[in-house]
Protein backbone atom coordinates (compact mmCIF):
# COMPACT_ATOMS: atom_id res chain seq x y z
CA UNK A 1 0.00 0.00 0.00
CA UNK A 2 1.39 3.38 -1.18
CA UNK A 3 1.85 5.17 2.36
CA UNK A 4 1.01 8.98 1.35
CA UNK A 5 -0.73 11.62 3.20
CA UNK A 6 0.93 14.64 0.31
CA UNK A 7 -0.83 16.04 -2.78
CA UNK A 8 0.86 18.34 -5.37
CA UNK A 9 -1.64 19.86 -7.45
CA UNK A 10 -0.41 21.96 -10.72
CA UNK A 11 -3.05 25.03 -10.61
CA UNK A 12 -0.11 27.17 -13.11
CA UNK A 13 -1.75 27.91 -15.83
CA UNK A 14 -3.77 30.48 -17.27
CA UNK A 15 -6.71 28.47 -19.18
CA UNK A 16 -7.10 30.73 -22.36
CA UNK A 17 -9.82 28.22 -23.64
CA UNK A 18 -11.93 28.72 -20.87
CA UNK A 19 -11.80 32.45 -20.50
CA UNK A 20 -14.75 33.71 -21.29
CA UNK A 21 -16.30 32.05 -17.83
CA UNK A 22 -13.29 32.65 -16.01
CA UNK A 23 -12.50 36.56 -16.79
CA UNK A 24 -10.05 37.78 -14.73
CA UNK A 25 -9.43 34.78 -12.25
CA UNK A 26 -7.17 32.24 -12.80
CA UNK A 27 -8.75 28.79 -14.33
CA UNK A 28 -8.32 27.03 -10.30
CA UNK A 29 -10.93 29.83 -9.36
CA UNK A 30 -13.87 29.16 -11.51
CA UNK A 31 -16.85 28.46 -10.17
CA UNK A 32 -18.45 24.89 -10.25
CA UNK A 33 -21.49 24.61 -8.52
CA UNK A 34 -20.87 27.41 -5.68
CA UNK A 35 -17.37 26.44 -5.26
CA UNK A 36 -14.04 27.39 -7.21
CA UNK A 37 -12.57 24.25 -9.28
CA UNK A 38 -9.38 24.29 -6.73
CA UNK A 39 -12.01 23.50 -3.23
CA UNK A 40 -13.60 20.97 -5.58
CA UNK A 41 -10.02 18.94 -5.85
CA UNK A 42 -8.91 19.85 -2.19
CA UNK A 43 -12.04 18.89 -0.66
CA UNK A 44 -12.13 15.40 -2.54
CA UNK A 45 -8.11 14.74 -1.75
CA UNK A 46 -8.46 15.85 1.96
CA UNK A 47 -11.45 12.90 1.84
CA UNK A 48 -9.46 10.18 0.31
CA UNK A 49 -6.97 11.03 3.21
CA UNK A 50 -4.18 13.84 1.96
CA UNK A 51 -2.74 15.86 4.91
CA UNK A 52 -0.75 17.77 2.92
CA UNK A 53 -0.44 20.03 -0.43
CA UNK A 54 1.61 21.29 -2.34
CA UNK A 55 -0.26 23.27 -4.78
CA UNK A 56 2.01 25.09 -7.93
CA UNK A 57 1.07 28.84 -9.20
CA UNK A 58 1.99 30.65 -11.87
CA UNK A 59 -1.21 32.92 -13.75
CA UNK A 60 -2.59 35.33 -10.99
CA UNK A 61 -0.90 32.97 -8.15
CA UNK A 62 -1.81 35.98 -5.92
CA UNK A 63 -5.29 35.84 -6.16
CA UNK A 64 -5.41 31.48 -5.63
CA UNK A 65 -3.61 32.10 -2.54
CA UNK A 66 -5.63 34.99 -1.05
CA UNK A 67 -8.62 33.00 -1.55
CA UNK A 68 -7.04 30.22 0.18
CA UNK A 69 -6.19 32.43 3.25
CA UNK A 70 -9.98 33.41 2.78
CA UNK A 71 -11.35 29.90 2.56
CA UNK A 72 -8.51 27.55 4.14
CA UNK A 73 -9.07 24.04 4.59
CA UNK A 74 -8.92 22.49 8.28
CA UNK A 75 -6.65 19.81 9.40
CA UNK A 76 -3.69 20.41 6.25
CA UNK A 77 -0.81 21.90 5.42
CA UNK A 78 -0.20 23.81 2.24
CA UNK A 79 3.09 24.69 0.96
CA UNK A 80 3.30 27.56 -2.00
CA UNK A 81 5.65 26.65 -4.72
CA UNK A 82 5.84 29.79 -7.79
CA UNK A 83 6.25 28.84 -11.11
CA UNK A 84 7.66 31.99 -13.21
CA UNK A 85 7.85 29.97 -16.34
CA UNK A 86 3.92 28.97 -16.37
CA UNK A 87 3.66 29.20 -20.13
CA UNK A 88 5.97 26.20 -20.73
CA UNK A 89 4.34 22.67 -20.23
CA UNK A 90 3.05 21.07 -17.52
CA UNK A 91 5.89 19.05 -16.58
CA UNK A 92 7.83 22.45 -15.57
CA UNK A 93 5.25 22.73 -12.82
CA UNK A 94 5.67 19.66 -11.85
CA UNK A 95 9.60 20.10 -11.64
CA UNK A 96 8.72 23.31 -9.63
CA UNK A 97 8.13 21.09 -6.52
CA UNK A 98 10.98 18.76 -6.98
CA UNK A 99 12.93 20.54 -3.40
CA UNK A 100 9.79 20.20 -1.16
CA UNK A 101 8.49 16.44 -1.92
CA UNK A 102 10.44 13.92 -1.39
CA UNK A 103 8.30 11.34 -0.89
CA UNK A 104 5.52 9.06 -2.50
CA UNK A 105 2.70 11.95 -3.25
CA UNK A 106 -0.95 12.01 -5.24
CA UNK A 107 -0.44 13.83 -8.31
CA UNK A 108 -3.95 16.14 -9.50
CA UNK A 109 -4.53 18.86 -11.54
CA UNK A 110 -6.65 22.04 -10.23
CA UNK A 111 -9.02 21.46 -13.42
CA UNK A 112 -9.93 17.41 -13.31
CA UNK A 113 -13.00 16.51 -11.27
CA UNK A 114 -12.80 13.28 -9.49
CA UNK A 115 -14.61 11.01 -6.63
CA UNK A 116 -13.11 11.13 -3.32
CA UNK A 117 -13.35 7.19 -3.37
CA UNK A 118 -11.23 6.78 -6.72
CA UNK A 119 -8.56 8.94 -4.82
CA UNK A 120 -8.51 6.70 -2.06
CA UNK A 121 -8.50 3.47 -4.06
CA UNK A 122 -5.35 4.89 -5.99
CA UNK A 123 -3.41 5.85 -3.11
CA UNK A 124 -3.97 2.18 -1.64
CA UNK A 125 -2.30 0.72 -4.39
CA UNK A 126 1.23 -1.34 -4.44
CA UNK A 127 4.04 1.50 -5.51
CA UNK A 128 7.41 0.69 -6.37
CA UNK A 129 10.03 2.88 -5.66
CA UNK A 130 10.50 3.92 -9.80
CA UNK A 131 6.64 4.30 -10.41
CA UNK A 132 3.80 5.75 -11.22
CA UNK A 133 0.41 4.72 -11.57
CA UNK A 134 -2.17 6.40 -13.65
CA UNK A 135 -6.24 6.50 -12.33
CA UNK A 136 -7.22 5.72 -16.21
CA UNK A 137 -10.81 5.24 -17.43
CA UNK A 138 -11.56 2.52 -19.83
CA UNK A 139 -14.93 3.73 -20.37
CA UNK A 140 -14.18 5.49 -23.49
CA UNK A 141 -17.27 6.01 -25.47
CA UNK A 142 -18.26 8.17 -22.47
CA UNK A 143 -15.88 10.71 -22.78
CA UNK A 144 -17.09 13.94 -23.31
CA UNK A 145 -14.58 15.27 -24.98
CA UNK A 146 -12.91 12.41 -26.76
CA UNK A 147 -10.79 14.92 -28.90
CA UNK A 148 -9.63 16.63 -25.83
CA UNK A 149 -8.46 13.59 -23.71
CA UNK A 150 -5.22 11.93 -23.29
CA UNK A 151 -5.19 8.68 -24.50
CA UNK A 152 -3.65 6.01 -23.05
CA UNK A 153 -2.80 2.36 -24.43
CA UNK A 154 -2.30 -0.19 -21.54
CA UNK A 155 -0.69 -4.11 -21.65
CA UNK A 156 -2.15 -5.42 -19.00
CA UNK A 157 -1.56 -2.89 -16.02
CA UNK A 158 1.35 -1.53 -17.75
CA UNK A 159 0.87 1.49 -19.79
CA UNK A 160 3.22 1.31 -23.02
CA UNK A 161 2.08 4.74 -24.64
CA UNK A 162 0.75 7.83 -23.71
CA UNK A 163 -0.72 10.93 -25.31
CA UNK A 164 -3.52 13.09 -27.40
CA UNK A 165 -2.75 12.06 -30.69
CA UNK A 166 -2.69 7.91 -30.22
CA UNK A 167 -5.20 6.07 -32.99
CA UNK A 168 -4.00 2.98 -31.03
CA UNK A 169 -5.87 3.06 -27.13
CA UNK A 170 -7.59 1.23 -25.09
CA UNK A 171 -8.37 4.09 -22.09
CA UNK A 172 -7.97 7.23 -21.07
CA UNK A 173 -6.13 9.92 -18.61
CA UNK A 174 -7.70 10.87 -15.87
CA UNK A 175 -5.05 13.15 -14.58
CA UNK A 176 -5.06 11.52 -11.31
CA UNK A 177 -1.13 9.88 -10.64
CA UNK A 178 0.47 8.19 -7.40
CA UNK A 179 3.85 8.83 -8.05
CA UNK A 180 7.23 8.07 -6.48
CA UNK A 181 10.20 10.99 -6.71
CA UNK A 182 11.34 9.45 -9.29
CA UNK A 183 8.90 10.57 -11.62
CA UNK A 184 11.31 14.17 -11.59
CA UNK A 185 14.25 12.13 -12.50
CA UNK A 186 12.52 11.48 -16.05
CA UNK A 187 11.02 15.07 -15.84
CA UNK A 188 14.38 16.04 -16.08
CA UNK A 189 15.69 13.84 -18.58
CA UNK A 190 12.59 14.77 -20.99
CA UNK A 191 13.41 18.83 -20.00
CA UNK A 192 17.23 18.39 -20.72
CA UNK A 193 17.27 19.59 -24.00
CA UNK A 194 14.74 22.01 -24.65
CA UNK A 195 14.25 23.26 -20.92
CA UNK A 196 10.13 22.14 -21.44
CA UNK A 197 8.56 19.25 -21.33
CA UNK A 198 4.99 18.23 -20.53
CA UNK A 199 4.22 15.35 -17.90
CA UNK A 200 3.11 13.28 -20.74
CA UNK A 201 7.25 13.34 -22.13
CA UNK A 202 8.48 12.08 -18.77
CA UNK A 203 5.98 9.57 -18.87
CA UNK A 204 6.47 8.18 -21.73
CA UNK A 205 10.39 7.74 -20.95
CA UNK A 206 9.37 5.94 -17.86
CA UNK A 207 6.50 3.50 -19.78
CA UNK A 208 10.17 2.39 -22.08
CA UNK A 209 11.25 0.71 -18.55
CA UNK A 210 8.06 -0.79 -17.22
CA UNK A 211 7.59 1.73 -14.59
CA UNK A 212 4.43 3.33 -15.72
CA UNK A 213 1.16 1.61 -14.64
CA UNK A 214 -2.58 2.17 -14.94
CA UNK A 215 -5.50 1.84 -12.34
CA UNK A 216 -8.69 1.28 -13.72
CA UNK A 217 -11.16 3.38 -12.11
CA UNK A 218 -14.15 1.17 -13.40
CA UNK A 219 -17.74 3.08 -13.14
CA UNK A 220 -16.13 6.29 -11.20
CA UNK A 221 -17.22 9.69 -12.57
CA UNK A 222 -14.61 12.58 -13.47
CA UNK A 223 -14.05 15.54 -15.67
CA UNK A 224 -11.46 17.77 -17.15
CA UNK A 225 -12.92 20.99 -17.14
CA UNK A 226 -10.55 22.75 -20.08
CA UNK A 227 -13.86 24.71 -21.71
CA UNK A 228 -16.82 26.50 -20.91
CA UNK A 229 -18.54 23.35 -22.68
CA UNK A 230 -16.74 21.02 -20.26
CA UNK A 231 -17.81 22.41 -17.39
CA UNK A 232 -21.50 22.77 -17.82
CA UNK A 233 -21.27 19.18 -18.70
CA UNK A 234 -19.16 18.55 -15.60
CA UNK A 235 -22.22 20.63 -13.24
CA UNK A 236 -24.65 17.75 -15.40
CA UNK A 237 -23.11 14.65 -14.46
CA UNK A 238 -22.72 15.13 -10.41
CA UNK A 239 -23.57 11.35 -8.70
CA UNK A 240 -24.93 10.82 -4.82
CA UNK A 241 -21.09 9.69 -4.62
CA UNK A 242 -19.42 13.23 -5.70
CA UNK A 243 -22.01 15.42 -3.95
CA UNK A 244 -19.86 15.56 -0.84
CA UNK A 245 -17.21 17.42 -3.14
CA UNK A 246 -19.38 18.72 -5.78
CA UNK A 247 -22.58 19.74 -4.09
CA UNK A 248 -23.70 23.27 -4.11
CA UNK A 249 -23.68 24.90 -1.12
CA UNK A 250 -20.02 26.42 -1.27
CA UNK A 251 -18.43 29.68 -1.37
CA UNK A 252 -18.23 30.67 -4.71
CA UNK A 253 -15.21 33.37 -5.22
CA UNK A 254 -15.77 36.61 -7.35
């Protein structure tokens, strides 16, 4: 059983293709059913058992963290890390934490939706000390956005290729990772050249050595909310199970 209680959540970016809901606030701040996208995936890791965050900023960083300070969460910690370069790929962000985790952590994104259960379930399973596991959905003609996804082609529990552009898949990303430290090792390999890279390059070095593994997370419900399309369909599809994290009722920030 992966022994975790720390979360890093990459809430960088600015979310140009959901703008026209957002405004001014950065993409972790838009509302979803009363509550900002960023209480959403707190709320639902801080059920599945995290104790800690680290949560990366780069697009209006200022205002995530003011709301925080506004609306904190009881019983965790939260460390701050900055990410000046916020433009490049996600894996920078990632990187960004490297100095302050050094142990097994949950990997989530401010924008994906998830159950607090599926969470749970990931962080219970076996983890080497060179891998990652990937929550992945093999439910693929209910996607919403099939276009949009990251696809994801598994052997077994073993995931051998990774990425948007795959004709050849068999599930999908859910952007929901338990991850050992060395997923920056391959970070930094992928970044070497270019100083960029995107999670999905590091990942795709590690599925080469066997170290990259999937989860299926069967019938559980989740969303990447990317668009202004996305998330109306993500306020549509809220289950008994998610209403603990996705109920209305919150404080919505304006």
């Amino acid at each position: 059983m992966t022994e975790t209680k720390v979360a890093l959540i990459l809430a960088a970016g600015n979310g140009t293709r959901i703008v026209s809901r957002a405004g001014d606030l950065p993409k972790p701040l838009v509302n979803m059913n009363g509550k900002p996208l960023l209480e959403h995936v707190m709320t639902a890791a801080r059920q599945a058992g995290i104790e800690r965050f680290v949560i990366v900023i780069g697009y209006r960083g200022h205002a995530i963290k003011q709301w925080y300070e506004s609306h904190p969460l009881d019983g965790v910690q939260v460390t701050w890390v900055a990410n000046p370069e916020y433009k490049k790929d996600n894996g920078v962000s990632v990187l960004c934490a490297r100095k302050v985790i050094q142990e097994n952590f949950l990997l989530l994104m401010a924008d994906h939706l998830f159950e607090p259960e599926t969470a749970r379930l990931l962080l219970h399973q076996p983890l080497g000390k060179e891998d990652v596991i990937l929550g992945v959905d093999t439910n693929i003609c209910r996607v919403f956005d099939l276009d949009d996804a990251t696809k994801v082609r598994l052997d077994n529990d073993r995931v051998v290729e990774i990425g948007k552009t795959l004709r050849n898949y068999n599930a999908l990303d859910t952007g929901m990772f338990v991850c050992s430290p060395a997923l920056f090792d391959w970070l930094e390999t992928a970044a070497a050249a270019t100083g960029n890279c995107s999670l999905s390059d590091g990942l795709r070095l590690m599925a080469q050595t066997g170290t990259f593994k999937g989860f299926n997370i069967g019938e559980a419900q989740w969303q990447d909310v990317d668009t202004p399309a996305a998330l109306d369909y993500a306020q549509q599809i809220v289950s008994p199970q998610m209403q603990n994290s996705f109920g209305a009722g919150g404080t919505a920030y304006a």
